[in-house]
N, C-alpha and C. Protein backbone atom coordinates (compact mmCIF):
# COMPACT_ATOMS: atom_id res chain seq x y z
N UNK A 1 -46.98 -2.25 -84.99
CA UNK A 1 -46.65 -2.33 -83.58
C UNK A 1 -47.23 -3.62 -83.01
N UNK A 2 -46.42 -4.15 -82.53
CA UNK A 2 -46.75 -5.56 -81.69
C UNK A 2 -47.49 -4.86 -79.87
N UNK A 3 -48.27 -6.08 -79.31
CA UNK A 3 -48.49 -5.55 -78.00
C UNK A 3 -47.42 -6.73 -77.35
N UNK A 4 -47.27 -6.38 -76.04
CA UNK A 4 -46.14 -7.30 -75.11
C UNK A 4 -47.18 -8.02 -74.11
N UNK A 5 -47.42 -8.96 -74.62
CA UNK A 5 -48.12 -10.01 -73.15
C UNK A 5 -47.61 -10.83 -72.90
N UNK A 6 -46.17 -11.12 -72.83
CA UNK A 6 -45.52 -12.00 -72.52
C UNK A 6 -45.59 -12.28 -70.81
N UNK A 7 -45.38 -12.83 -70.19
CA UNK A 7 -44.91 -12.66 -68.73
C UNK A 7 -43.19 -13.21 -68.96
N UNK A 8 -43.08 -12.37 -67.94
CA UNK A 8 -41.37 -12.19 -67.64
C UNK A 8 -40.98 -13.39 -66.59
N UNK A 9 -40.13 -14.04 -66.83
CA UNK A 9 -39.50 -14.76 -65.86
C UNK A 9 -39.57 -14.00 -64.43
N UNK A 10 -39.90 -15.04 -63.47
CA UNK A 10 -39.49 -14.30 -62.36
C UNK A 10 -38.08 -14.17 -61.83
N UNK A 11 -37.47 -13.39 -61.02
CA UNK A 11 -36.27 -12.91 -60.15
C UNK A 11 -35.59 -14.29 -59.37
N UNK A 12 -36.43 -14.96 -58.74
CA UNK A 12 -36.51 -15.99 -57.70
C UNK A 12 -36.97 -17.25 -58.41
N UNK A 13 -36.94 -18.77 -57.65
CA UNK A 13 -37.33 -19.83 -58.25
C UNK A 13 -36.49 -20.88 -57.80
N UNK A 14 -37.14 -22.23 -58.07
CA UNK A 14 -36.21 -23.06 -58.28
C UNK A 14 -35.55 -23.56 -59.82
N UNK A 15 -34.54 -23.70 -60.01
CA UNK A 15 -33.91 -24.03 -61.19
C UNK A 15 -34.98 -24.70 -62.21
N UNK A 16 -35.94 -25.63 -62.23
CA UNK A 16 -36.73 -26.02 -63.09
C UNK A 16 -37.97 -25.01 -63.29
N UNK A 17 -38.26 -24.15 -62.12
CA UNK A 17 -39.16 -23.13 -62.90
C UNK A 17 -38.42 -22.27 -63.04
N UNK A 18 -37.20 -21.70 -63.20
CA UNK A 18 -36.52 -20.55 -63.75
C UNK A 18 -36.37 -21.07 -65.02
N UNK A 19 -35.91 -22.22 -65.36
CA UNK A 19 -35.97 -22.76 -66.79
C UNK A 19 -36.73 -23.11 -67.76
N UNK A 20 -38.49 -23.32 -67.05
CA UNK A 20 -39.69 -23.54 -67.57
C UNK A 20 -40.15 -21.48 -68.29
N UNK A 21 -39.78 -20.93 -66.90
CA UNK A 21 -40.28 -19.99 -67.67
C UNK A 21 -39.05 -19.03 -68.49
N UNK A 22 -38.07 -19.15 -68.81
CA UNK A 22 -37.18 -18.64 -69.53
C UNK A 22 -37.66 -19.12 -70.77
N UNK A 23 -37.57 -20.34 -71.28
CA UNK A 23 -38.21 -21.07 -72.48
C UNK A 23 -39.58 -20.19 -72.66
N UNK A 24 -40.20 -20.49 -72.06
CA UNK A 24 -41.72 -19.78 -72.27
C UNK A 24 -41.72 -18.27 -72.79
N UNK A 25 -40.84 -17.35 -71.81
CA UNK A 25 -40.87 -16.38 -72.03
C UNK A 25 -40.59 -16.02 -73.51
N UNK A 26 -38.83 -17.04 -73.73
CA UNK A 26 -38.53 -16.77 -75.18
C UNK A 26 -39.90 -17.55 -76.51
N UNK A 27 -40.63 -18.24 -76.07
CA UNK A 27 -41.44 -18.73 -76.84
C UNK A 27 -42.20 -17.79 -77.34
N UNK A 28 -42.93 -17.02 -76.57
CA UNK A 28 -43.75 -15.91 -76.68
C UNK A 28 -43.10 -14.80 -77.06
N UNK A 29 -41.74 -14.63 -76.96
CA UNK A 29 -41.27 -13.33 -77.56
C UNK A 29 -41.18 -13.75 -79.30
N UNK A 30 -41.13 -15.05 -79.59
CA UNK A 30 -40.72 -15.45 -81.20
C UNK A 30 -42.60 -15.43 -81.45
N UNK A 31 -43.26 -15.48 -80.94
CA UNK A 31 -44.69 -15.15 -81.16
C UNK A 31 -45.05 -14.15 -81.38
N UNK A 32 -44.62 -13.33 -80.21
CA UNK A 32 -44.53 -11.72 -80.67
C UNK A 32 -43.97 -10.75 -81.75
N UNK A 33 -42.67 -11.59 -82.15
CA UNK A 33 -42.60 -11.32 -83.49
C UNK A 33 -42.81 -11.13 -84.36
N UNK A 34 -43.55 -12.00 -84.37
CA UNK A 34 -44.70 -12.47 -85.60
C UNK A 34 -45.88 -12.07 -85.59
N UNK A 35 -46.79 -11.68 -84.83
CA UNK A 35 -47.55 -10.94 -84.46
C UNK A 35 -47.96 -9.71 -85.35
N UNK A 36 -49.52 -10.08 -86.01
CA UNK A 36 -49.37 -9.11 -86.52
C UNK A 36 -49.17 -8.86 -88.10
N UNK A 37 -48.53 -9.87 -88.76
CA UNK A 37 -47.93 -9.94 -89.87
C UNK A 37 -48.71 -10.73 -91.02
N UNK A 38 -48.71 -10.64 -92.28
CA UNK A 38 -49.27 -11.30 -92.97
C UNK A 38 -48.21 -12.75 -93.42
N UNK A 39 -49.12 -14.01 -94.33
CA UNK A 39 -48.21 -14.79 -94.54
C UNK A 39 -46.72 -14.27 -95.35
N UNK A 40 -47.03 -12.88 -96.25
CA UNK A 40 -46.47 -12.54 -97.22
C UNK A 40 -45.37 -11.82 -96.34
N UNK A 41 -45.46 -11.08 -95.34
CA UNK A 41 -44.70 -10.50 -94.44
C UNK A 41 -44.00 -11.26 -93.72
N UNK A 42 -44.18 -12.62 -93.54
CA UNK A 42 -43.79 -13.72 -92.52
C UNK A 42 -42.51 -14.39 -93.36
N UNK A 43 -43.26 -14.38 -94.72
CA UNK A 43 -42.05 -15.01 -95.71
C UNK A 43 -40.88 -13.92 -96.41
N UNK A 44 -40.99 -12.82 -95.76
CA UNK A 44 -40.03 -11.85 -96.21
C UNK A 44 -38.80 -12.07 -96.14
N UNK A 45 -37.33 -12.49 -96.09
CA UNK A 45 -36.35 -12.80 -96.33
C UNK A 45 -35.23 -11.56 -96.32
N UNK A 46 -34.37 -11.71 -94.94
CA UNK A 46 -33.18 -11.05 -95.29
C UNK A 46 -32.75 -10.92 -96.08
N UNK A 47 -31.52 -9.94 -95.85
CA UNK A 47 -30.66 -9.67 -96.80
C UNK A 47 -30.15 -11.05 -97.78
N UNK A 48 -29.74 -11.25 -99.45
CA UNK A 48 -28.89 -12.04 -99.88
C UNK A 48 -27.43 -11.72 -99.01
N UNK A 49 -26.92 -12.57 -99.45
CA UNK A 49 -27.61 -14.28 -100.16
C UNK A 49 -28.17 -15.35 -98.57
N UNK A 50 -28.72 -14.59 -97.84
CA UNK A 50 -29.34 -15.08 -96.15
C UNK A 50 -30.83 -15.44 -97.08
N UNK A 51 -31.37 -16.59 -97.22
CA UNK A 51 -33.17 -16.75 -96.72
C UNK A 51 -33.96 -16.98 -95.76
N UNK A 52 -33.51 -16.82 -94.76
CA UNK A 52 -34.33 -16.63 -93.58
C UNK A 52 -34.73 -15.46 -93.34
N UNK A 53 -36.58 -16.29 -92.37
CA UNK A 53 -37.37 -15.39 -92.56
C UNK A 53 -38.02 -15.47 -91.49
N UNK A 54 -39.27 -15.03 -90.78
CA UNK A 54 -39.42 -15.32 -89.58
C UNK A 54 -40.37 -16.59 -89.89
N UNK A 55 -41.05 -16.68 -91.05
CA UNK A 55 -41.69 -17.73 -90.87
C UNK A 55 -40.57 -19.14 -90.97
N UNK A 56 -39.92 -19.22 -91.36
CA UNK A 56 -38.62 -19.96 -91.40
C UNK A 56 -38.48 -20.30 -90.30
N UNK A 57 -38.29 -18.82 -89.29
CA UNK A 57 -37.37 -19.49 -88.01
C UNK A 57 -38.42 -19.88 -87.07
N UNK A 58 -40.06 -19.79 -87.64
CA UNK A 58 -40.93 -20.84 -86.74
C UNK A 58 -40.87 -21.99 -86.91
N UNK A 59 -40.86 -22.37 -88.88
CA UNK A 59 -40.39 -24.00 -88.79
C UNK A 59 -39.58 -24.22 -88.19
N UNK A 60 -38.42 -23.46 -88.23
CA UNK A 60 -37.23 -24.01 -87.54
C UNK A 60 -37.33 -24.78 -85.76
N UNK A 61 -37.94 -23.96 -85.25
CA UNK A 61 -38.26 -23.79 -83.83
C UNK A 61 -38.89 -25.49 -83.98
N UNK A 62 -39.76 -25.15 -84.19
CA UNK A 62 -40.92 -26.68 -84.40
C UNK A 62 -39.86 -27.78 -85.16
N UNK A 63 -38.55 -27.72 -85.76
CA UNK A 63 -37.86 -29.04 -85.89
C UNK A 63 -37.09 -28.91 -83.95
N UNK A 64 -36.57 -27.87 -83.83
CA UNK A 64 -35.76 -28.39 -82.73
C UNK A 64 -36.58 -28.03 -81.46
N UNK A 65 -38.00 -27.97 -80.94
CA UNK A 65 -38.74 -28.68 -79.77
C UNK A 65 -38.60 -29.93 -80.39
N UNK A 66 -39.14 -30.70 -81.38
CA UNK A 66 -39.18 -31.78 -81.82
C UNK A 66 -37.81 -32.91 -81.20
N UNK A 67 -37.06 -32.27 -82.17
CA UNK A 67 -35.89 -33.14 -82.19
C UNK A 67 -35.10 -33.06 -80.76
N UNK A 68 -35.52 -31.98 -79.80
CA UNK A 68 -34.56 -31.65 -78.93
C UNK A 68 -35.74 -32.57 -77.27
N UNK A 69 -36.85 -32.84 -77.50
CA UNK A 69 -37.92 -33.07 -76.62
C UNK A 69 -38.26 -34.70 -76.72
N UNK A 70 -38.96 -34.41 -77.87
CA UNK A 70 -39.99 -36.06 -78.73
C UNK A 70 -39.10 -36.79 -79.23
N UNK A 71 -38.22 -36.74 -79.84
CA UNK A 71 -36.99 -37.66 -80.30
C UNK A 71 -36.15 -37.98 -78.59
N UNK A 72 -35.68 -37.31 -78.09
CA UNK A 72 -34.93 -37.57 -76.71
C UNK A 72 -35.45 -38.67 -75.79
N UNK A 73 -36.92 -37.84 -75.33
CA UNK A 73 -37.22 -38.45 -74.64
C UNK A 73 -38.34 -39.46 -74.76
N UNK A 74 -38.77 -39.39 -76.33
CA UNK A 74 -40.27 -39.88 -76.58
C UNK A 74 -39.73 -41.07 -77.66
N UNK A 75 -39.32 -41.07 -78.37
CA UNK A 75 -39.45 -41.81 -79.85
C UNK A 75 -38.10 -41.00 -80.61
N UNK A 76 -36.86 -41.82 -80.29
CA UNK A 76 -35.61 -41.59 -81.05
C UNK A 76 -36.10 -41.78 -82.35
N UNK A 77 -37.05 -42.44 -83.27
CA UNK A 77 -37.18 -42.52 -84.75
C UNK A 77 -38.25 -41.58 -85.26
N UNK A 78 -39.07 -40.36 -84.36
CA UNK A 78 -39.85 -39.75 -84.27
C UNK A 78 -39.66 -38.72 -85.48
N UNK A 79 -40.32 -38.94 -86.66
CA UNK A 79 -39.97 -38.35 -88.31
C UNK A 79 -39.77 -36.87 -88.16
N UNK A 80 -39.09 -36.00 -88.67
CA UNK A 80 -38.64 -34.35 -88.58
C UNK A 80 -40.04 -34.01 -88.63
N UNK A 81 -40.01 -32.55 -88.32
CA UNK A 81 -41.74 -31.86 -88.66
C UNK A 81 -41.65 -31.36 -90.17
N UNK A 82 -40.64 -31.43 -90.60
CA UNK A 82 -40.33 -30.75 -92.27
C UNK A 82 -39.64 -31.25 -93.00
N UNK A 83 -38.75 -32.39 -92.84
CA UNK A 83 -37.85 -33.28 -93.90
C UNK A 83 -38.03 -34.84 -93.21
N UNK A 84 -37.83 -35.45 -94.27
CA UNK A 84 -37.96 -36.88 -93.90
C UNK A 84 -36.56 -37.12 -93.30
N UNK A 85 -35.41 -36.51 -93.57
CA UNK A 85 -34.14 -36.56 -92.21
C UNK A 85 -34.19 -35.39 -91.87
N UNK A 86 -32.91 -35.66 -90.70
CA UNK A 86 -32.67 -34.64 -89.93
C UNK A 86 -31.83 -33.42 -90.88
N UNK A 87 -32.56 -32.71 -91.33
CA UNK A 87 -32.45 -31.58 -92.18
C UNK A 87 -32.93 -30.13 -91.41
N UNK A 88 -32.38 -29.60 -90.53
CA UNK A 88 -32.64 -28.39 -89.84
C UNK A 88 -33.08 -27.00 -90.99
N UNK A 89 -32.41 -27.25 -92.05
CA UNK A 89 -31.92 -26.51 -92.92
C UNK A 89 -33.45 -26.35 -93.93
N UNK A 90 -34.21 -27.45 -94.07
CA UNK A 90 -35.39 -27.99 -94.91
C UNK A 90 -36.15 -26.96 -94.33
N UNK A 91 -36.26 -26.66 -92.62
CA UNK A 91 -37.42 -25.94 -92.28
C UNK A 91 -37.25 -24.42 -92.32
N UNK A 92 -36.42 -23.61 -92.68
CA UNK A 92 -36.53 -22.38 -93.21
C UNK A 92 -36.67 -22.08 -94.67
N UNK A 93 -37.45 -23.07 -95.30
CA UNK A 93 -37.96 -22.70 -96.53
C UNK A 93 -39.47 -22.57 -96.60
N UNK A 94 -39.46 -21.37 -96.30
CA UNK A 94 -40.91 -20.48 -95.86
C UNK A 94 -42.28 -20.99 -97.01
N UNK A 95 -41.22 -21.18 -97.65
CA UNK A 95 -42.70 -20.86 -99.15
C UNK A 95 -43.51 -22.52 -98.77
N UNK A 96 -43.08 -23.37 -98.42
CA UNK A 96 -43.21 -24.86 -98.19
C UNK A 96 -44.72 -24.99 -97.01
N UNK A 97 -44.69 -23.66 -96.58
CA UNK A 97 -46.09 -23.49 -95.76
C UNK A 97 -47.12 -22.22 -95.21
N UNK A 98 -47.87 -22.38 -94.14
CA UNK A 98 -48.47 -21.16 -94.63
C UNK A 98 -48.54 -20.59 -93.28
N UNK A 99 -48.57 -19.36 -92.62
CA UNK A 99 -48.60 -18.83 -91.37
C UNK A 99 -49.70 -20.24 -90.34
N UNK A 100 -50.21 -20.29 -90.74
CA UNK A 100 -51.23 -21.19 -89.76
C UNK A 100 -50.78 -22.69 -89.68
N UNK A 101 -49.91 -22.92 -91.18
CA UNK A 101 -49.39 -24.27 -90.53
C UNK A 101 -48.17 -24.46 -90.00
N UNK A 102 -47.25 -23.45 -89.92
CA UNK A 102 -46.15 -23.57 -89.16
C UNK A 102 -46.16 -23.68 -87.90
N UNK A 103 -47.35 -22.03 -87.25
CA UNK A 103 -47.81 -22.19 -85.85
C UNK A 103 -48.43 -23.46 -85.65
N UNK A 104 -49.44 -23.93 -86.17
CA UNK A 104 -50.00 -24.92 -85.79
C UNK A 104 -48.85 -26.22 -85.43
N UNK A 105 -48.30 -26.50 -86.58
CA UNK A 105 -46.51 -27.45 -86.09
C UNK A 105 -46.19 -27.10 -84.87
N UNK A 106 -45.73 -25.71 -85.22
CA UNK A 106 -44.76 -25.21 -83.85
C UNK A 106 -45.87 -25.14 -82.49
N UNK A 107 -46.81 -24.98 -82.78
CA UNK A 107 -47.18 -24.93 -80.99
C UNK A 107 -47.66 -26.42 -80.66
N UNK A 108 -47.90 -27.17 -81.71
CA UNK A 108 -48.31 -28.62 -80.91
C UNK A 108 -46.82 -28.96 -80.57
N UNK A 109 -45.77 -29.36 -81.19
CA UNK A 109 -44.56 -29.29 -80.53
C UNK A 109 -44.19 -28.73 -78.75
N UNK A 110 -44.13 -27.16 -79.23
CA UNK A 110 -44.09 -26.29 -78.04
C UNK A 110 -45.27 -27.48 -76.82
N UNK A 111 -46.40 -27.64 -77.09
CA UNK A 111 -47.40 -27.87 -76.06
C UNK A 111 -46.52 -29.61 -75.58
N UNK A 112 -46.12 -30.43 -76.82
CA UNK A 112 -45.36 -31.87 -76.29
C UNK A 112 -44.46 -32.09 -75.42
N UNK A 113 -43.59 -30.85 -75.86
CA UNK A 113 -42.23 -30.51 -74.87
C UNK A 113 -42.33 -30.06 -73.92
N UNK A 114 -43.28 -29.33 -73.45
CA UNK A 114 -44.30 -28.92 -72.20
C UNK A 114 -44.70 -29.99 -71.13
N UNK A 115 -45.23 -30.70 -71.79
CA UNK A 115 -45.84 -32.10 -71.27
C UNK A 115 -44.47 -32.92 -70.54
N UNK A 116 -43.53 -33.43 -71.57
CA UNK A 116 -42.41 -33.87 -71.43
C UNK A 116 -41.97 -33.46 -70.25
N UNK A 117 -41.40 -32.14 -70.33
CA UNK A 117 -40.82 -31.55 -69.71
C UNK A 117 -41.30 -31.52 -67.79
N UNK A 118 -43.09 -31.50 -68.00
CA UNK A 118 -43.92 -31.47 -66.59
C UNK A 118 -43.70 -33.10 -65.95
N UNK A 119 -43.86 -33.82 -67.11
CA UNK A 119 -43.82 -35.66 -66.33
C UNK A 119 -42.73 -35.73 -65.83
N UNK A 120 -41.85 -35.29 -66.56
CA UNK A 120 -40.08 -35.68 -66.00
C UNK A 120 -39.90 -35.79 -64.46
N UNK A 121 -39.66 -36.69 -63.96
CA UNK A 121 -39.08 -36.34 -62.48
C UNK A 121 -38.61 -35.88 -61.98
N UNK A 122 -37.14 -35.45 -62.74
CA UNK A 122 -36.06 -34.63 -62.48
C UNK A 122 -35.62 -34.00 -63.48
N UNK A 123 -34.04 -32.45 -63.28
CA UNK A 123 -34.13 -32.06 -64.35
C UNK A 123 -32.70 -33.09 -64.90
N UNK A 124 -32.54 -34.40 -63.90
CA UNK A 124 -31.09 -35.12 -64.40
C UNK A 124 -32.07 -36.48 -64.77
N UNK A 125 -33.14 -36.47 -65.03
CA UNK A 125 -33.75 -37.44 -65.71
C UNK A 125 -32.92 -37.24 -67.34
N UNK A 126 -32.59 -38.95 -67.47
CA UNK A 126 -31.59 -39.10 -68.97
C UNK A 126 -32.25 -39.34 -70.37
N UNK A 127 -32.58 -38.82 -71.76
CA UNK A 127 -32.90 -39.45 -72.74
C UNK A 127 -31.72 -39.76 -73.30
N UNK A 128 -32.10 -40.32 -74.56
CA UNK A 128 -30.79 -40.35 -75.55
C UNK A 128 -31.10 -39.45 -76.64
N UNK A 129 -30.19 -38.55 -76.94
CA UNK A 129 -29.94 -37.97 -78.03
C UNK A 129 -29.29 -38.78 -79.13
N UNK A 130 -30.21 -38.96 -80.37
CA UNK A 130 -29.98 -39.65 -81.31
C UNK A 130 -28.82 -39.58 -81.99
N UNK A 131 -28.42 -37.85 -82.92
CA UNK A 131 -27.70 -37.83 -83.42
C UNK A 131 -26.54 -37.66 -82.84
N UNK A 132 -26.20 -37.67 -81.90
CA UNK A 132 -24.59 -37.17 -80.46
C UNK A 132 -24.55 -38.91 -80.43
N UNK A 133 -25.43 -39.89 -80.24
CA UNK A 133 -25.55 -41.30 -79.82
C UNK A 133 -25.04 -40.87 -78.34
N UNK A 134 -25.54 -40.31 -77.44
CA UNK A 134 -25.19 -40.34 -76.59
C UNK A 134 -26.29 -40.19 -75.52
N UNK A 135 -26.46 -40.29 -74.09
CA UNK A 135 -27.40 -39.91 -73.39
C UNK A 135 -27.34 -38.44 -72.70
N UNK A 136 -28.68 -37.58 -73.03
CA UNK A 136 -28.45 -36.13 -72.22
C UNK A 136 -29.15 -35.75 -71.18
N UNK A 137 -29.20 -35.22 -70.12
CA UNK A 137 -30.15 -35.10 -68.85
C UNK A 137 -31.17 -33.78 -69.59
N UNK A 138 -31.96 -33.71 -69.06
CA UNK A 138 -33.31 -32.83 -69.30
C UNK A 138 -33.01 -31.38 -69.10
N UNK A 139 -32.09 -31.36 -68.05
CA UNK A 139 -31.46 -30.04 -67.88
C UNK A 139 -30.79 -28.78 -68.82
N UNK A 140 -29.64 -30.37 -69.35
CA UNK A 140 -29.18 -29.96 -70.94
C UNK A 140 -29.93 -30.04 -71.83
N UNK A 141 -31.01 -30.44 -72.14
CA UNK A 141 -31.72 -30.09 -73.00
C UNK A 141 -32.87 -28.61 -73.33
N UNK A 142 -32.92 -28.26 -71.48
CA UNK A 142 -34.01 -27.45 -71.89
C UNK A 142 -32.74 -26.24 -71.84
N UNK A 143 -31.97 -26.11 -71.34
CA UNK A 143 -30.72 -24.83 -71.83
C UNK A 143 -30.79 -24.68 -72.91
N UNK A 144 -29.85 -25.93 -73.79
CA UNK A 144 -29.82 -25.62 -75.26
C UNK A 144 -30.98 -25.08 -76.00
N UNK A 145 -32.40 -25.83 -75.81
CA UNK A 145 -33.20 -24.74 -76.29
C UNK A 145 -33.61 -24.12 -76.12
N UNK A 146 -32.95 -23.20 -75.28
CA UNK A 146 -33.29 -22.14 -74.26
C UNK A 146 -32.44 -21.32 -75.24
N UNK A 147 -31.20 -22.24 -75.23
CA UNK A 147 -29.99 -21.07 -76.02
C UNK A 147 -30.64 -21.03 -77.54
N UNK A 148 -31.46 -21.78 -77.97
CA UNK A 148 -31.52 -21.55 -79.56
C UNK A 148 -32.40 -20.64 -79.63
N UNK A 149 -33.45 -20.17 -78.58
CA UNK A 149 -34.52 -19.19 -78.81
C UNK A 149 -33.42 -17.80 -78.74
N UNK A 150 -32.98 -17.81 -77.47
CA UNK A 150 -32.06 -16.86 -77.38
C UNK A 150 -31.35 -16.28 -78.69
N UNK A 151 -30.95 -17.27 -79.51
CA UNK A 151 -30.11 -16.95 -80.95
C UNK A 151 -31.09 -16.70 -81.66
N UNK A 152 -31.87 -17.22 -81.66
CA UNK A 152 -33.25 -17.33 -83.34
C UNK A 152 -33.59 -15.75 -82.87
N UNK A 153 -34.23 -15.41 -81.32
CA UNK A 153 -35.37 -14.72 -81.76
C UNK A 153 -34.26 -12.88 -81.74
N UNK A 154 -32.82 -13.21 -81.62
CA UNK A 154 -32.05 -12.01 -82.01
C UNK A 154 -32.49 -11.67 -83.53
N UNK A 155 -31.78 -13.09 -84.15
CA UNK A 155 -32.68 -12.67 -86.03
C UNK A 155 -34.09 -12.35 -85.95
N UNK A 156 -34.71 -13.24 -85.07
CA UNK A 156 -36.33 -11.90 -85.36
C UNK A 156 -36.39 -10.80 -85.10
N UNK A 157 -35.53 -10.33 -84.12
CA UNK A 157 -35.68 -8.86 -84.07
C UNK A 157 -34.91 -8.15 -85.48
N UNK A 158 -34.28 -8.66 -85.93
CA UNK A 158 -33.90 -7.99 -87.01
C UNK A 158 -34.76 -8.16 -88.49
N UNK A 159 -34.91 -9.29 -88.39
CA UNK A 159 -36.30 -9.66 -89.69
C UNK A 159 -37.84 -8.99 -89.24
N UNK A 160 -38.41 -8.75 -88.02
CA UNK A 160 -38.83 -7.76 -88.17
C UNK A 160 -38.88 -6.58 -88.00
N UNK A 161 -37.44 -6.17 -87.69
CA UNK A 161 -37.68 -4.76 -88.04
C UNK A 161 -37.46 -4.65 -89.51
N UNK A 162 -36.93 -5.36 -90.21
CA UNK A 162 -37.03 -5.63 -91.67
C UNK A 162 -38.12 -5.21 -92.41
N UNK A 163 -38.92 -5.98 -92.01
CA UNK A 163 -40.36 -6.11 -92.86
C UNK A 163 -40.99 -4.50 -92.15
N UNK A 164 -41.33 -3.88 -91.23
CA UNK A 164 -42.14 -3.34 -91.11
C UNK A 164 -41.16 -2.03 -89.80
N UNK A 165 -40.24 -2.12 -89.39
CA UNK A 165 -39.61 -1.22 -88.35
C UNK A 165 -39.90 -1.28 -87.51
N UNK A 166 -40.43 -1.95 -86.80
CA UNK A 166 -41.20 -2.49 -85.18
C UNK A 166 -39.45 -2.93 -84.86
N UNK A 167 -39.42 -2.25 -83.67
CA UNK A 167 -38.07 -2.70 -83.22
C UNK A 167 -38.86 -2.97 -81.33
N UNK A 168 -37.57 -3.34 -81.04
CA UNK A 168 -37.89 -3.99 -79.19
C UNK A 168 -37.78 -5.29 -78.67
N UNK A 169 -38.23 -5.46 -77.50
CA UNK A 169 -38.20 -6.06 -76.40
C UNK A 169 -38.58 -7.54 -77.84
């Protein structure tokens, strides 16, 4: 059994803190996931022929704050957190690390994109997105990874109820 200390988005807001804490919230729910678990439990693996795992979908997380934050708006040549290219695919190979160094990846990430995200002026402040070659406002950026927690941490609910039957929120 996991405990819930997440805080919930609030009802009300302006658009940049409804979006600060939606991200957050989903951050802490892919924390909560995990919660609890050993490295051996972390690297447990769906069904074949699927290998993802939850520790997977923390590397994963920690390539795209990276690539979606520090590459945009920081350093377009800013090296992957798990492949020397842009290999999304490299960071759900669980065995490649260990519960403490994925979190550790993933939350210094999480804490950069934080930062990023607080200096910004606006949410139509522009980076360039490397691989699109195109320029994206901050807005679109924190959605999309808004939308990828949204997708990832559905598979955590199913990878852990996998490993252990903890189902929920």
């Amino acid at each position: 059994m996991t405990s819930d200390n997440r805080i919930g988005p609030p009802s009300f807001g302006s658009e940049r803190d409804m979006l600060r804490a939606f991200l957050d919230y989903h951050r802490a729910t892919l924390a909560m996931k995990c919660e609890g678990l050993t490295d051996e439990e972390l690297r447990q693996q769906s069904m074949p022929p699927s290998t993802l795992s939850l520790l997977g979908l923390v590397r994963h997380m920690a390539e795209v704050e990276r690539a979606w934050f520090r590459r945009v708006f920081e350093d377009n040549d800013a090296p992957m957190v798990w492949s020397d290219k842009i290999d999304f695919q490299a960071a759900y190979d669980a065995s490649a690390s260990t519960r403490d160094e994925a979190f550790a990846a993933w939350e210094a990430e999480v804490e950069n994109s934080r930062r990023i995200e607080r200096e910004a002026a606006s949410l139509d402040g522009a980076g360039y997105q490397p691989r699109w070659g195109e320029e994206v406002s901050l807005r679109m950026v924190m959605v999309h990874v808004l939308l990828e927690y949204g997708r990832h941490n559905g598979h955590a609910d199913l990878l852990r109820e996998g490993v252990d039957g903890t189902v929920g929120a």
